[in-house]
C-alpha atoms as a PDB file:
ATOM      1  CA  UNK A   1      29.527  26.004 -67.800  1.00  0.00           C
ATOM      2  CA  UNK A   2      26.184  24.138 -68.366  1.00  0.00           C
ATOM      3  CA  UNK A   3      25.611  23.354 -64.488  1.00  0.00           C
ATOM      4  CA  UNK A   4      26.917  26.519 -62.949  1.00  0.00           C
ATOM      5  CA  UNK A   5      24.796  29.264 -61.616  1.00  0.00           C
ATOM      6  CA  UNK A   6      25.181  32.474 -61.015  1.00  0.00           C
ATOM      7  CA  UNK A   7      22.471  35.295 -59.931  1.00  0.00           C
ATOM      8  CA  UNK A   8      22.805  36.608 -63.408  1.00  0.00           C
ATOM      9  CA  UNK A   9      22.413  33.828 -65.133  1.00  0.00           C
ATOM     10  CA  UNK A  10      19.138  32.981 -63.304  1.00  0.00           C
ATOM     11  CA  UNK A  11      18.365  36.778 -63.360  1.00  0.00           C
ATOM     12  CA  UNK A  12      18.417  36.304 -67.666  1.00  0.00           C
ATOM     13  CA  UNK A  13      16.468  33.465 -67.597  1.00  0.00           C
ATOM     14  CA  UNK A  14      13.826  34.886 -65.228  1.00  0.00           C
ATOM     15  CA  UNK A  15      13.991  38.015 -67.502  1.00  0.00           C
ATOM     16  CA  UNK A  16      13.457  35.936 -70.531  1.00  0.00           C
ATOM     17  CA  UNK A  17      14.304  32.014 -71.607  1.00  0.00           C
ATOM     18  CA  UNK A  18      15.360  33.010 -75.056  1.00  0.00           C
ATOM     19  CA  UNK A  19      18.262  35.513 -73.605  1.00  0.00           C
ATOM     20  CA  UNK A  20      18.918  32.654 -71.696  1.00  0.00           C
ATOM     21  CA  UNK A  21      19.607  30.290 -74.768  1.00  0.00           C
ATOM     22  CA  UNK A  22      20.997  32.778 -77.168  1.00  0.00           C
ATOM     23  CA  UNK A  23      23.572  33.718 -74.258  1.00  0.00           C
ATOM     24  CA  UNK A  24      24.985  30.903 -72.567  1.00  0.00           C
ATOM     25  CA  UNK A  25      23.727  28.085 -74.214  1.00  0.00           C
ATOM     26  CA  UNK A  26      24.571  29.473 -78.153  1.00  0.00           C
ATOM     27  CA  UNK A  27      26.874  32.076 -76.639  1.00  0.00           C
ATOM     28  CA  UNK A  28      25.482  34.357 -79.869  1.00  0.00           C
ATOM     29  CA  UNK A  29      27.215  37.427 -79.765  1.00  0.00           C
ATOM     30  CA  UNK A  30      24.600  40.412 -81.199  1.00  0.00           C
ATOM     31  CA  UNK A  31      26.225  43.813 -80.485  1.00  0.00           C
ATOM     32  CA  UNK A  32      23.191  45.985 -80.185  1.00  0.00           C
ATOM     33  CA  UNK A  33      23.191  48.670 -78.072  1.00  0.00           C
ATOM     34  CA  UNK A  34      21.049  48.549 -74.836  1.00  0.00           C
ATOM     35  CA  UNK A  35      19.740  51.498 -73.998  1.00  0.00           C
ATOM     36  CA  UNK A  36      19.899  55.350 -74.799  1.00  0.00           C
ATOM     37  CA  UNK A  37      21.226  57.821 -74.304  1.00  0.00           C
ATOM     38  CA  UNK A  38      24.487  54.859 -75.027  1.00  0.00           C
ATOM     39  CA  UNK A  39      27.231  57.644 -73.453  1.00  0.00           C
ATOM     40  CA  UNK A  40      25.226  58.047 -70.485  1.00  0.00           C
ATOM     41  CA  UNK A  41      24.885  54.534 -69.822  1.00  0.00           C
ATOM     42  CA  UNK A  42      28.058  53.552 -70.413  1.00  0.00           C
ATOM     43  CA  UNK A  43      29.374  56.128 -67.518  1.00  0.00           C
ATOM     44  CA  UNK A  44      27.207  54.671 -65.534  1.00  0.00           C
ATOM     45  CA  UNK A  45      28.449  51.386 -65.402  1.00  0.00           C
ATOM     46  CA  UNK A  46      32.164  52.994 -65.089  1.00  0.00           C
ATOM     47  CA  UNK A  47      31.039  54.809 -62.230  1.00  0.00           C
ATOM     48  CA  UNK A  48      29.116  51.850 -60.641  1.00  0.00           C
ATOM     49  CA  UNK A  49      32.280  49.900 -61.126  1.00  0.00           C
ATOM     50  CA  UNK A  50      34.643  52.431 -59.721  1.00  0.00           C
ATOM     51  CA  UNK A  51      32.376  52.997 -56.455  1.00  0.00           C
ATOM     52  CA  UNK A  52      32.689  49.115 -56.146  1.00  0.00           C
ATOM     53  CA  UNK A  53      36.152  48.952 -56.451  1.00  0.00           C
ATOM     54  CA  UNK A  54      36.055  52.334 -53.894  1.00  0.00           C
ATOM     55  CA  UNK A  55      33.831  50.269 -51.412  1.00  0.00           C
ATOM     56  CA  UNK A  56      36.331  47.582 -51.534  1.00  0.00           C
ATOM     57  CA  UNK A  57      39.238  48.883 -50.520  1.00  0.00           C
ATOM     58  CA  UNK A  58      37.474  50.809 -48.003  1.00  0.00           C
ATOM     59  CA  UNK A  59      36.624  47.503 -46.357  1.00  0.00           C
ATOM     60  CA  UNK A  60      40.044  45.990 -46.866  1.00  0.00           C
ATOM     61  CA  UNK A  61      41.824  48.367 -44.376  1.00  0.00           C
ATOM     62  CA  UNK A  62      42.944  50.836 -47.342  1.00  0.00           C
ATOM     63  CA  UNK A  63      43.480  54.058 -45.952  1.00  0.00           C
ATOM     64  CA  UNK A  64      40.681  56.608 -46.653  1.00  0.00           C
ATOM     65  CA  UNK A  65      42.620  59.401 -48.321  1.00  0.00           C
ATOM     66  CA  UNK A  66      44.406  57.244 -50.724  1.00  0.00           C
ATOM     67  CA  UNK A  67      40.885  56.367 -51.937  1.00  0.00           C
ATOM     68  CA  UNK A  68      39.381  59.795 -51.737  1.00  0.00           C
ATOM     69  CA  UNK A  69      42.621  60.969 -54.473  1.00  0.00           C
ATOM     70  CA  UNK A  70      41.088  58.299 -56.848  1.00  0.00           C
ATOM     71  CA  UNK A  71      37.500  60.179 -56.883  1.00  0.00           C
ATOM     72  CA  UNK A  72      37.633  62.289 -59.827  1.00  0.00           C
ATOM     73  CA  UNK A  73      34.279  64.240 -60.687  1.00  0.00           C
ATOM     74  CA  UNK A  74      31.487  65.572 -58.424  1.00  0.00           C
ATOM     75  CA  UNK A  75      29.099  62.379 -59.148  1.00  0.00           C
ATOM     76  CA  UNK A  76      31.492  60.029 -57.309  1.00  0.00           C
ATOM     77  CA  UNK A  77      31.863  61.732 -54.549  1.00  0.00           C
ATOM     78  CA  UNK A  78      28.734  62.732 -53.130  1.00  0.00           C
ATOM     79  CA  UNK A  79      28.400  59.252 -53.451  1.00  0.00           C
ATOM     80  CA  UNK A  80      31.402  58.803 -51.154  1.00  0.00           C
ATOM     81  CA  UNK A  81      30.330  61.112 -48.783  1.00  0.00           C
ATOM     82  CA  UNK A  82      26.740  59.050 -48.333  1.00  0.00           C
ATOM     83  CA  UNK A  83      28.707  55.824 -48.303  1.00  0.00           C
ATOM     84  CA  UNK A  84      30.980  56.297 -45.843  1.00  0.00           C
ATOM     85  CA  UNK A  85      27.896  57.699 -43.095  1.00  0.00           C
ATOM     86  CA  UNK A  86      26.217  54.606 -43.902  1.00  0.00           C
ATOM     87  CA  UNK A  87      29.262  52.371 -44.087  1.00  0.00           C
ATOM     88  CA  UNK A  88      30.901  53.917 -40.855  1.00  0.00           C
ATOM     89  CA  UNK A  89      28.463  51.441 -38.561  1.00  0.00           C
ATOM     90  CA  UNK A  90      29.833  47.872 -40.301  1.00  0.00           C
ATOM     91  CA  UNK A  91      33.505  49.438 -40.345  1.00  0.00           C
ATOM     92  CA  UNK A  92      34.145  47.907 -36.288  1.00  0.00           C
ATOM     93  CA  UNK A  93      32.564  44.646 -37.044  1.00  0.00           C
ATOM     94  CA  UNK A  94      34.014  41.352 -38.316  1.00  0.00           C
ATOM     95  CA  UNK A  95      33.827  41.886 -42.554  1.00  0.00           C
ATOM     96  CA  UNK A  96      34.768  40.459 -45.620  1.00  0.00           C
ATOM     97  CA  UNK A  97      34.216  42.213 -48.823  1.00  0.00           C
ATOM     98  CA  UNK A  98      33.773  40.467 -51.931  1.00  0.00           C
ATOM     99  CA  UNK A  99      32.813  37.380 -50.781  1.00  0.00           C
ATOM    100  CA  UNK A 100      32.554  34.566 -53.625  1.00  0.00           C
ATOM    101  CA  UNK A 101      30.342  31.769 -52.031  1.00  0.00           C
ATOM    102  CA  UNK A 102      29.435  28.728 -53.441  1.00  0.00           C
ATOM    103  CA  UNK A 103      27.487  25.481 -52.790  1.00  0.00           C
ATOM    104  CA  UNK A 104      26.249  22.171 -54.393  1.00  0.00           C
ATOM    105  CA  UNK A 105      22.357  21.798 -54.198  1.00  0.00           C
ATOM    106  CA  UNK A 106      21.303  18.655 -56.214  1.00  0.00           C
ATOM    107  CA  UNK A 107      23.998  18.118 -59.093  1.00  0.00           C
ATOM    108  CA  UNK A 108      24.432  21.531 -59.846  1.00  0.00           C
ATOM    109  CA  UNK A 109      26.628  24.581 -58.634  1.00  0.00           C
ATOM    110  CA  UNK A 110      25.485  27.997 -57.558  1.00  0.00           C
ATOM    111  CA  UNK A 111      27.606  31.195 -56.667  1.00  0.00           C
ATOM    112  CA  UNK A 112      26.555  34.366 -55.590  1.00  0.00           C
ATOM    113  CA  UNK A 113      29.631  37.479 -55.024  1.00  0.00           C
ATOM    114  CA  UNK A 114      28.674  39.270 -51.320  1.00  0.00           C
ATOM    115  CA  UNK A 115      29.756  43.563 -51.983  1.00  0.00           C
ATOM    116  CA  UNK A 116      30.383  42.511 -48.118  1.00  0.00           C
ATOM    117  CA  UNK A 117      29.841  39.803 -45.273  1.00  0.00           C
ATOM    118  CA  UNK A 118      29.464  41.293 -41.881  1.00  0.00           C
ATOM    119  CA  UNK A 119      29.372  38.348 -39.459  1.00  0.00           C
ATOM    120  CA  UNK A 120      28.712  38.207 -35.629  1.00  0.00           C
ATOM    121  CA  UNK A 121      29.297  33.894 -34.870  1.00  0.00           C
ATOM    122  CA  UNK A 122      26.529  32.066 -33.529  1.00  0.00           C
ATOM    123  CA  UNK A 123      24.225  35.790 -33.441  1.00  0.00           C
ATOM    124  CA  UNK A 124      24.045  37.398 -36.880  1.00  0.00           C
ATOM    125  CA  UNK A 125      25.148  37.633 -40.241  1.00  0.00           C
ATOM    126  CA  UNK A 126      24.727  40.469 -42.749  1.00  0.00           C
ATOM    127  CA  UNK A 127      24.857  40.553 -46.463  1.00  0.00           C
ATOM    128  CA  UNK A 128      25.274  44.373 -47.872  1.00  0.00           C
ATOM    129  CA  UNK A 129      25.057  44.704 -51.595  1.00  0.00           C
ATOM    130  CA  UNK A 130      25.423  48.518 -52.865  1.00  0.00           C
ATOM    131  CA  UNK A 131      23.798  49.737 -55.825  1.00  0.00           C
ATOM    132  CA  UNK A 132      24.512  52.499 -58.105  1.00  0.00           C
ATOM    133  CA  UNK A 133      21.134  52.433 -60.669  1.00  0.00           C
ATOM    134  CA  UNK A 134      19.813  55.824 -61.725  1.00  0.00           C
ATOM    135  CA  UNK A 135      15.851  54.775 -60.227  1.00  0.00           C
ATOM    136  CA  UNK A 136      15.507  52.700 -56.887  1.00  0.00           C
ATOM    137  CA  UNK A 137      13.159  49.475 -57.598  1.00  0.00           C
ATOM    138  CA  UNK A 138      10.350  48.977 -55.579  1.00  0.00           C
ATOM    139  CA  UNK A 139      10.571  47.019 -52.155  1.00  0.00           C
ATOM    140  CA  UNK A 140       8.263  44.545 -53.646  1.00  0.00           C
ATOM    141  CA  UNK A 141      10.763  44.100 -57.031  1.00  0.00           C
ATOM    142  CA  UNK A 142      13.894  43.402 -54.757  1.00  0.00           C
ATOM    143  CA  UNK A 143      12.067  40.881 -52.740  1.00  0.00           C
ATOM    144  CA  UNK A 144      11.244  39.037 -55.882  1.00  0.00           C
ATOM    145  CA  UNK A 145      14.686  39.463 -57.180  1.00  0.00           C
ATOM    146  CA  UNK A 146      16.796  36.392 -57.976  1.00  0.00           C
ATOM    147  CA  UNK A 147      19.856  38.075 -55.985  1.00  0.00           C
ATOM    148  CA  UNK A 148      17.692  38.687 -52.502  1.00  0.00           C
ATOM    149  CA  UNK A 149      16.231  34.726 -52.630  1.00  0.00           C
ATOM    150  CA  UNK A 150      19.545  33.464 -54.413  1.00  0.00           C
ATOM    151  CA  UNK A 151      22.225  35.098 -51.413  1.00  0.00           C
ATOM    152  CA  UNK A 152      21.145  34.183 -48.282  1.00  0.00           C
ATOM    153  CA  UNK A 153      19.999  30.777 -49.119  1.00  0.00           C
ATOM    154  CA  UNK A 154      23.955  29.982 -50.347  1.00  0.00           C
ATOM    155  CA  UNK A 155      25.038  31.701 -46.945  1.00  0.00           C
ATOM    156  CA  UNK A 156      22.826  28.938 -45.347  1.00  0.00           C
ATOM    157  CA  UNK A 157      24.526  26.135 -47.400  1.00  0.00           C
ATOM    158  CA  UNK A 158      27.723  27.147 -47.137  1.00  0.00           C
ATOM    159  CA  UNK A 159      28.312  29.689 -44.673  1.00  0.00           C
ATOM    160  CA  UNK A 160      30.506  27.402 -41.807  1.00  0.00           C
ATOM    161  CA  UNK A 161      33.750  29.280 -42.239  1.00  0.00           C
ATOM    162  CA  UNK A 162      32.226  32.404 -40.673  1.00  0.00           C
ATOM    163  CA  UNK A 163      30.456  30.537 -38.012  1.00  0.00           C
ATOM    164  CA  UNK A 164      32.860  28.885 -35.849  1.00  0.00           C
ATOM    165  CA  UNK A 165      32.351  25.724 -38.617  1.00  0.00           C
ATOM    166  CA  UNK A 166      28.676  25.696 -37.359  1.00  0.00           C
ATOM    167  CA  UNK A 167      25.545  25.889 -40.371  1.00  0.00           C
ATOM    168  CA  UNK A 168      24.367  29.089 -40.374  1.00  0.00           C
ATOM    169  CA  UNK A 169      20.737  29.326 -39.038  1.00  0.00           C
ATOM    170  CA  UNK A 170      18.208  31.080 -41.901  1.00  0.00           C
ATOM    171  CA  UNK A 171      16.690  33.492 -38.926  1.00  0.00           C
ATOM    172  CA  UNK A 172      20.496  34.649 -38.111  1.00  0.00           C
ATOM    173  CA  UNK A 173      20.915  35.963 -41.880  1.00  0.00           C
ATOM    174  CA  UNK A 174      19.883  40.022 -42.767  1.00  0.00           C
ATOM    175  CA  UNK A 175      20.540  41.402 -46.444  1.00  0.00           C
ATOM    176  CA  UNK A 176      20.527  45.261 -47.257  1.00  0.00           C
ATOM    177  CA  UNK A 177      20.723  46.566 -49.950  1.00  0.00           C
ATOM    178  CA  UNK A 178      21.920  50.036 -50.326  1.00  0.00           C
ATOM    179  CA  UNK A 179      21.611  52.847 -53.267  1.00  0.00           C
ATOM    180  CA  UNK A 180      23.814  55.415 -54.010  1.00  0.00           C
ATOM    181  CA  UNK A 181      21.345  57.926 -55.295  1.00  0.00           C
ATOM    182  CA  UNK A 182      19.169  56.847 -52.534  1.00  0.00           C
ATOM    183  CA  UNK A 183      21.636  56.735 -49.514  1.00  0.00           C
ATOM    184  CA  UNK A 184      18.763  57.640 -46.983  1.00  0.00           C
ATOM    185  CA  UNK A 185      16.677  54.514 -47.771  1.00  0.00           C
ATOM    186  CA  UNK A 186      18.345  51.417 -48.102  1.00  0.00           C
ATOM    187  CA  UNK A 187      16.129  48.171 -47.890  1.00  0.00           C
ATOM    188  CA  UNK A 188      16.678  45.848 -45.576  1.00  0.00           C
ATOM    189  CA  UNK A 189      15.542  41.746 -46.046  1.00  0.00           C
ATOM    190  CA  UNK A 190      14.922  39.846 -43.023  1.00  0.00           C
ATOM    191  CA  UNK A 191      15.278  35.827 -43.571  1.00  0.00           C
ATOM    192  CA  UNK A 192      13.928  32.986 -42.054  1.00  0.00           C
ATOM    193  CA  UNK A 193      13.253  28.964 -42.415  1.00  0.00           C
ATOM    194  CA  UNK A 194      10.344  29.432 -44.358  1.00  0.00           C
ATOM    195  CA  UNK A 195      12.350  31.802 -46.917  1.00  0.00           C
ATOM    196  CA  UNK A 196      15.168  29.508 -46.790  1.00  0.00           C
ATOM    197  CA  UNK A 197      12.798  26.569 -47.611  1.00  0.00           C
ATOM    198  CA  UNK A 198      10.855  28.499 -50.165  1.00  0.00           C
ATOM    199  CA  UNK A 199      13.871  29.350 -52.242  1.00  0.00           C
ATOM    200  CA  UNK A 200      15.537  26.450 -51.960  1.00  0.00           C
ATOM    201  CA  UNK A 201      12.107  24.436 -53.322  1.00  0.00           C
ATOM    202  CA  UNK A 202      12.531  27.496 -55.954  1.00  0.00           C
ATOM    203  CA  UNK A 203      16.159  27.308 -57.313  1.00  0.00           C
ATOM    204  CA  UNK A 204      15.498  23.761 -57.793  1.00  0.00           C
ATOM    205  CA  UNK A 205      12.517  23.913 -59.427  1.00  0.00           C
ATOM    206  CA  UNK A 206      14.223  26.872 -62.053  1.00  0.00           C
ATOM    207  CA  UNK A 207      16.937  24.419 -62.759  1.00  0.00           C
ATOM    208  CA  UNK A 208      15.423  21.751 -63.196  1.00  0.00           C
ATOM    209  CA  UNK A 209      13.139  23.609 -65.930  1.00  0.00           C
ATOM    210  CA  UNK A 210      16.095  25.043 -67.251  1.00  0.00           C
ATOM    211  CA  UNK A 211      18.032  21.865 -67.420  1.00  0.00           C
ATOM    212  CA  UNK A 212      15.453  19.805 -69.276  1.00  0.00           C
ATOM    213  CA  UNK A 213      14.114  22.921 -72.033  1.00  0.00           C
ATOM    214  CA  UNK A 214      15.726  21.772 -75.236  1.00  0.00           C
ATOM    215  CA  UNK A 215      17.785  23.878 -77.710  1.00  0.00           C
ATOM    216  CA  UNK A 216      15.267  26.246 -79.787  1.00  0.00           C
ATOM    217  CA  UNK A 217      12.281  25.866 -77.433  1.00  0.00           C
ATOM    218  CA  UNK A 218      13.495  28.692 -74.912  1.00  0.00           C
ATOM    219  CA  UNK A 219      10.499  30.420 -75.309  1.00  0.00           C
ATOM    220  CA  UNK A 220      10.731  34.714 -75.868  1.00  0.00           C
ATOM    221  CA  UNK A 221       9.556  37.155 -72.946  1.00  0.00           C
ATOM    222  CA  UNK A 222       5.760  37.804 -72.628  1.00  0.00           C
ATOM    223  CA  UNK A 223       6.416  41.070 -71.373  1.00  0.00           C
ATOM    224  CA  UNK A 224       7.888  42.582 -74.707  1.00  0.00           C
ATOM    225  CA  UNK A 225       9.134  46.165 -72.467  1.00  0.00           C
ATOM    226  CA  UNK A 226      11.682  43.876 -71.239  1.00  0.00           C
ATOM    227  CA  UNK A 227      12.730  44.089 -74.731  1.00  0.00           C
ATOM    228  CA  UNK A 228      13.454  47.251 -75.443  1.00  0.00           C
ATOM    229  CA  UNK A 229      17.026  46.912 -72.889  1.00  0.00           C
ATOM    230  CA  UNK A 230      17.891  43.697 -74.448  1.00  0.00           C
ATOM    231  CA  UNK A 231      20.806  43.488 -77.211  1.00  0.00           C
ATOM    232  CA  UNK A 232      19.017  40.535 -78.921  1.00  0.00           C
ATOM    233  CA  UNK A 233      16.159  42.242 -79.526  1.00  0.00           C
ATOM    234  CA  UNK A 234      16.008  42.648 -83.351  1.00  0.00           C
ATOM    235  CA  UNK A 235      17.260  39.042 -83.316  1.00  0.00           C
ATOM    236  CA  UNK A 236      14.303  38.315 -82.016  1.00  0.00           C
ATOM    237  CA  UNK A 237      12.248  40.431 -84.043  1.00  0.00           C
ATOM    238  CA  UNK A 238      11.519  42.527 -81.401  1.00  0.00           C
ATOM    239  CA  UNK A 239      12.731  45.921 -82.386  1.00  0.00           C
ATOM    240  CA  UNK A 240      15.553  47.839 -83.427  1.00  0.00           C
ATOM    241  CA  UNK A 241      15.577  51.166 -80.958  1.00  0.00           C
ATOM    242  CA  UNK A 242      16.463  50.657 -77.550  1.00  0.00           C
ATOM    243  CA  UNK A 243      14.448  52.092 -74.761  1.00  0.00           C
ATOM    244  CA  UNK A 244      15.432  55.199 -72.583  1.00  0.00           C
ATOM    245  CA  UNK A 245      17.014  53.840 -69.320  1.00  0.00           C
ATOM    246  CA  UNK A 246      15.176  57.297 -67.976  1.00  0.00           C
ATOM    247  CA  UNK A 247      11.793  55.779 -68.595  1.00  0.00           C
ATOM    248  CA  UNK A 248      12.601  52.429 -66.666  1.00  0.00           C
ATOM    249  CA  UNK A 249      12.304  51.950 -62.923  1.00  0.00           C
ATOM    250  CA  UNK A 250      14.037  48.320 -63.226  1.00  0.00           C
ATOM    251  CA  UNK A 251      17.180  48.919 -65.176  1.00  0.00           C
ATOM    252  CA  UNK A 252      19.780  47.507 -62.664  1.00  0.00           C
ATOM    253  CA  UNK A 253      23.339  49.248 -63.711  1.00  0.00           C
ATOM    254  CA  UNK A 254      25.201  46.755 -61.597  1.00  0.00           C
ATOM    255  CA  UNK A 255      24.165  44.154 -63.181  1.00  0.00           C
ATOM    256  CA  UNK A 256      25.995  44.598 -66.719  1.00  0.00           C
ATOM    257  CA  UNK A 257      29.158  45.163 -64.861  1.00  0.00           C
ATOM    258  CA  UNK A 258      28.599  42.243 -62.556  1.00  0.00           C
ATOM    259  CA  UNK A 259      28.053  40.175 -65.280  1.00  0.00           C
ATOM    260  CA  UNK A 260      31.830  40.671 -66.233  1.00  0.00           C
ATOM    261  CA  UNK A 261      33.048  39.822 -63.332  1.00  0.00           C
ATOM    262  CA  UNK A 262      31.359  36.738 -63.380  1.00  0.00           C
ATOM    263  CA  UNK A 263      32.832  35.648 -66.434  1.00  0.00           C
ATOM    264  CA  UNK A 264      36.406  36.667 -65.146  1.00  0.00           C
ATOM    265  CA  UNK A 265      36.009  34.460 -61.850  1.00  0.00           C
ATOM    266  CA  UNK A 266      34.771  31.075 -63.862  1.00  0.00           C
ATOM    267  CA  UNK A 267      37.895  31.467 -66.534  1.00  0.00           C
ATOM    268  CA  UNK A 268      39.950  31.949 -63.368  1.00  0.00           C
ATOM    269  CA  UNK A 269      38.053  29.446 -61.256  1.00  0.00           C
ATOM    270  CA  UNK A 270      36.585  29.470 -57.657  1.00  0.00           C
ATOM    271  CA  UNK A 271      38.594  30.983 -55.242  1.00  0.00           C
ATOM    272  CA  UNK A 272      39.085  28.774 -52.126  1.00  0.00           C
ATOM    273  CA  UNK A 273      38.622  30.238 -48.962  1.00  0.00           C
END
């Protein structure tokens, strides 16, 4: 849908404004592979969606051993074992995991999927998103990352229902992100009314760019190493061989899975809550 937005979609055209067009606009299909070694990276998104799957059931009451009997190699659960230390502290507190949120800024729609909402009314509010990539980005990358500006502004907007019908105050709202192959150093996001104002001036300003680019002028990435884990990129003329998802710090595993379950939620539409 033309005037629907979701992190990933934003996260494409960020990455580069031809994706963007050959994707969703001209919904090409161009099979290439991604990245080598393919095997390895396609466990890796298997595992990152099992562990999701995992975390969610370990926030919807499921008892623990019934989820330990669906770990099946080593991999998995050490990652378990990390998860639940960290995940132990939220466990007590008002949750909700898998959160779809939505809200209406200008004409257009954006949605955002919470791994988990941990909510204190009226005090504070806590986004946790989990993350299963092989290298941990930079504090600096997540910061500028679609998904940490993107998530707490649409808790802002549309937030009520988990604060006694009252807007939810920017300063209130936390988000941490938390690695699997990192467990120790998770990176926590502060927010605030400037943030909140800054990304809101920001999504609106994307859009509207977006929104009024015509077909065949989405212009290709500058930075061509964004290329090499693109499956358009001898479309574009920009290569056959994929690059090594070893030799990249920025390769976000989640995201390829996510982006599936994005398109399952619009064919099924938007859940009411």
């Amino acid at each position: 849908m033309k005037n629907e937005y979701f992190q990933n979609k934003l996260h494409d055209y960020l990455d580069c404004p031809r994706r963007y067009e050959l994707k969703y606009l001209l919904q090409r299909i161009w099979p290439a592979v991604l990245s080598e070694p393919v095997l390895e990276m396609e466990q890796q998104i298997k595992n990152g969606k099992k562990f999701h799957l995992l975390a969610q059931q370990y926030f919807s009451g499921i008892n623990q051993d019934d989820i330990v009997k669906q770990i099946d190699h080593q991999k998995m659960n050490n990652w378990w074992g990390s998860f639940i230390q960290f995940a132990n502290q939220f466990l007590s507190l008002p949750h909700q995991p898998e959160v779809l949120i939505s809200s209406n800024i200008n004409s257009y729609r954006f949605k955002g999927v919470f791994d988990l909402l941990v909510y204190s009314p009226g005090e504070k509010f806590i986004i946790l998103d989990w993350k299963t990539n092989q290298h941990k980005p930079d504090k600096k990358h997540l910061e500028q990352h679609i998904q940490t500006r993107l998530y707490p502004l649409l808790l802002a907007q549309a937030g009520e229902q988990w604060n006694n019908s009252q807007k939810i105050l920017p300063g209130q709202i936390e988000m941490i992100y938390w690695f699997a192959n990192y467990p120790d150093d998770p990176e926590t996001f502060t927010y605030s009314q400037q943030n909140y104002q800054m990304d809101l001036d920001f999504v609106q300003n994307l859009v509207q760019k977006i929104e009024n680019t015509k077909i065949n002028e989405f212009a290709l990435t500058k930075n061509e190493r964004t290329c090499l884990f693109c499956n358009y990129r001898s479309l574009c003329g920009r290569g056959t061989k994929p690059g090594n998802q070893a030799e990249s710090n920025f390769l976000d595993i989640d995201y390829f899975y996510e982006e599936i379950d994005e398109i399952d939620m619009n064919q099924i539409g938007e859940i009411a809550f």
